[in-house]
N, C-alpha and C. Protein backbone atom coordinates (compact mmCIF):
# COMPACT_ATOMS: atom_id res chain seq x y z
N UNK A 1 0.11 13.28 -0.83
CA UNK A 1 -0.97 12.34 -0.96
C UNK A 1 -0.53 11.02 -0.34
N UNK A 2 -1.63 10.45 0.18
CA UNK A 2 -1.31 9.06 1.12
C UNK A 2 -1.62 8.13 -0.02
N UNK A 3 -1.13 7.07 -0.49
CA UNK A 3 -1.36 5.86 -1.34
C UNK A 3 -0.96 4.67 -0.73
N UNK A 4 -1.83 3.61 -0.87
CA UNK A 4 -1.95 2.32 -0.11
C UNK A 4 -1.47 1.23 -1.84
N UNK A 5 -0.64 0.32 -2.39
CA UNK A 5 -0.73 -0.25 -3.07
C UNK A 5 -0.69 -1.49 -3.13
N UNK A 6 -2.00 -2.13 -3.37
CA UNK A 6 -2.17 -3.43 -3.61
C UNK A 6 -1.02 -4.42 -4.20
N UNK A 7 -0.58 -5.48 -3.50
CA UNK A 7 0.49 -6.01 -4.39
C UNK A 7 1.85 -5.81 -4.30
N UNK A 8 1.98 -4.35 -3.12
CA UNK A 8 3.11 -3.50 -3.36
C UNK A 8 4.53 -4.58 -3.26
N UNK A 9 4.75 -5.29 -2.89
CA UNK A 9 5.82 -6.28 -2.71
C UNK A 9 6.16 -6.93 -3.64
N UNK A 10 5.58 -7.11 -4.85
CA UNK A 10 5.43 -7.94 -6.13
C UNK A 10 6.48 -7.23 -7.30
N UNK A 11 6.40 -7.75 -8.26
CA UNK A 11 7.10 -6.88 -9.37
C UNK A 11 7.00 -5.80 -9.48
N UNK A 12 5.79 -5.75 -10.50
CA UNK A 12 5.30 -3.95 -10.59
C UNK A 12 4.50 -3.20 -9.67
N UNK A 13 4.10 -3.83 -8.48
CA UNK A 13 3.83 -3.17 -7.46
C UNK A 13 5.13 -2.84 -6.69
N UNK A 14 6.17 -3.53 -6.31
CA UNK A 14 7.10 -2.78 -5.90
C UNK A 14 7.91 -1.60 -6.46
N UNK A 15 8.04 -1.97 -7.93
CA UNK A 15 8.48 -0.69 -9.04
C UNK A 15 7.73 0.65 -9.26
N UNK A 16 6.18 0.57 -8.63
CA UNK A 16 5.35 1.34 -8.79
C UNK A 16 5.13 1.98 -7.35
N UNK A 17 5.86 1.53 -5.95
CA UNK A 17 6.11 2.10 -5.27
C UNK A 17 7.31 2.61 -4.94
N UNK A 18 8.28 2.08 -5.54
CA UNK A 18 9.73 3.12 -6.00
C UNK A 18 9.02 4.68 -6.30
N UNK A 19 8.76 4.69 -7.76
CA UNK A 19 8.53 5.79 -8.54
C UNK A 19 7.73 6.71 -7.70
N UNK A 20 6.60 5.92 -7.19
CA UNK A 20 5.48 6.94 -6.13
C UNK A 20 6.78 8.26 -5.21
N UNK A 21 7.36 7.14 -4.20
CA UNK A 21 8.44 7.67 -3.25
C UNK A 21 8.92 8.47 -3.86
N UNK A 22 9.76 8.13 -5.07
CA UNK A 22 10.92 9.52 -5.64
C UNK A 22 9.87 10.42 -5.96
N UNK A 23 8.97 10.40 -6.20
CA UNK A 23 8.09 11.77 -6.73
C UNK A 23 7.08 12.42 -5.35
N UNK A 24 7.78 11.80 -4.43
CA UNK A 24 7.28 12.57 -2.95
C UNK A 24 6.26 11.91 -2.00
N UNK A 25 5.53 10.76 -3.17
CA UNK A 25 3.90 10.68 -2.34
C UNK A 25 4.42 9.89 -0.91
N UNK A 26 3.54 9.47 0.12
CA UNK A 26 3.40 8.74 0.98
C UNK A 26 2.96 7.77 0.46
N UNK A 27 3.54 6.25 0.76
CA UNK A 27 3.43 5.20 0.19
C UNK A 27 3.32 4.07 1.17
N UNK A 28 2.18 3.08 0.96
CA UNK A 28 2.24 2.01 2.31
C UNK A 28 2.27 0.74 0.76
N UNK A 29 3.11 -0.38 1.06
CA UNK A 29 3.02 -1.40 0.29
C UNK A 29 2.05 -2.23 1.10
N UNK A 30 0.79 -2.76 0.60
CA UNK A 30 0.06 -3.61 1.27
C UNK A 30 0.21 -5.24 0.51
N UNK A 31 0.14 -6.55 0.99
CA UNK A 31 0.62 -7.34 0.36
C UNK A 31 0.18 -8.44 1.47
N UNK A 32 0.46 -9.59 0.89
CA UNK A 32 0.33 -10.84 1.39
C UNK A 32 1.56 -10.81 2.93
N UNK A 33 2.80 -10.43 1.93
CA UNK A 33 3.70 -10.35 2.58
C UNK A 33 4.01 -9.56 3.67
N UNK A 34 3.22 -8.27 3.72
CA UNK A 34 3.20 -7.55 4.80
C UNK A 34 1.96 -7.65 5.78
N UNK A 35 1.35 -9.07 5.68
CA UNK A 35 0.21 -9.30 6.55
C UNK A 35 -1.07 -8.60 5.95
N UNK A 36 -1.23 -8.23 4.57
CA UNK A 36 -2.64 -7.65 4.75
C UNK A 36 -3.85 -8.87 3.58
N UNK A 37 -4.59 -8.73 3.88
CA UNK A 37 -5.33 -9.40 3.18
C UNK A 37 -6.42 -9.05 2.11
N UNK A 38 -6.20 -9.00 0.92
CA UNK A 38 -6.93 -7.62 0.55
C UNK A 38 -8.19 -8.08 0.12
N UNK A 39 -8.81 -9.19 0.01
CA UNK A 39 -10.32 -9.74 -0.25
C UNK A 39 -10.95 -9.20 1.54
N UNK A 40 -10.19 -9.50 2.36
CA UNK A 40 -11.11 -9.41 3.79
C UNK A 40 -10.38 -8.18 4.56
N UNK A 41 -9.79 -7.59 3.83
CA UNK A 41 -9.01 -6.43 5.09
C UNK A 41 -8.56 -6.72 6.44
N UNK A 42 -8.44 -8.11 5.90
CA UNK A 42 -7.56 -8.53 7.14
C UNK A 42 -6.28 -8.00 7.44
N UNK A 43 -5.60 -7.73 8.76
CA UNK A 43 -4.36 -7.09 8.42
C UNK A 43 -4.20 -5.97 8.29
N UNK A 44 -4.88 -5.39 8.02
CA UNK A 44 -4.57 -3.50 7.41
C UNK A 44 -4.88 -2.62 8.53
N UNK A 45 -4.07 -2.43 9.11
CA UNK A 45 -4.57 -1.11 9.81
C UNK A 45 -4.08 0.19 9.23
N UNK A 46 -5.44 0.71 8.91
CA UNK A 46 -5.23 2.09 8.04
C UNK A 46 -4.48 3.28 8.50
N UNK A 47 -3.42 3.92 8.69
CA UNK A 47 -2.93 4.94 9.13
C UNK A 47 -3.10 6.07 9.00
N UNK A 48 -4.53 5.87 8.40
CA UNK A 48 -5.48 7.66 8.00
C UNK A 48 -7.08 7.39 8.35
N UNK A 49 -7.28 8.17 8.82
CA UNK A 49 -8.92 8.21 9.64
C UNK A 49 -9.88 7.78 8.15
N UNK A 50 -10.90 7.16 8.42
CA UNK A 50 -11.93 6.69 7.30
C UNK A 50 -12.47 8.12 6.69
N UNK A 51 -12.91 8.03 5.58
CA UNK A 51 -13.68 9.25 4.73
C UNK A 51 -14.95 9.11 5.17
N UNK A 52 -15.59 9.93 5.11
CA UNK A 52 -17.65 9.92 5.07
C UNK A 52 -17.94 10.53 3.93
């Protein structure tokens, strides 16, 4: 499974993308810090095609 986490750079967003990893998932930390903007999706380029 692909998971995107809000915050991921932060406390428990970074701790909560530890745990994801050891248990296998695909994990993107999205964050201020990694350029994304999460009110305007600024920044994010999604690395999985959109759903319909």
């Amino acid at each position: 499974m692909k998971i995107a986490v809000i915050g991921g750079t932060g406390l428990i967003g970074s701790k909560t993308v530890a745990i994801l990893r050891q248990r296998g998932q695909e994990v993107v930390a999205a964050s201020p810090k990694s350029g994304v903007n999460s009110s305007s999706g600024e920044g994010s380029r999604s690395p999985w095609p959109a759903r319909r």
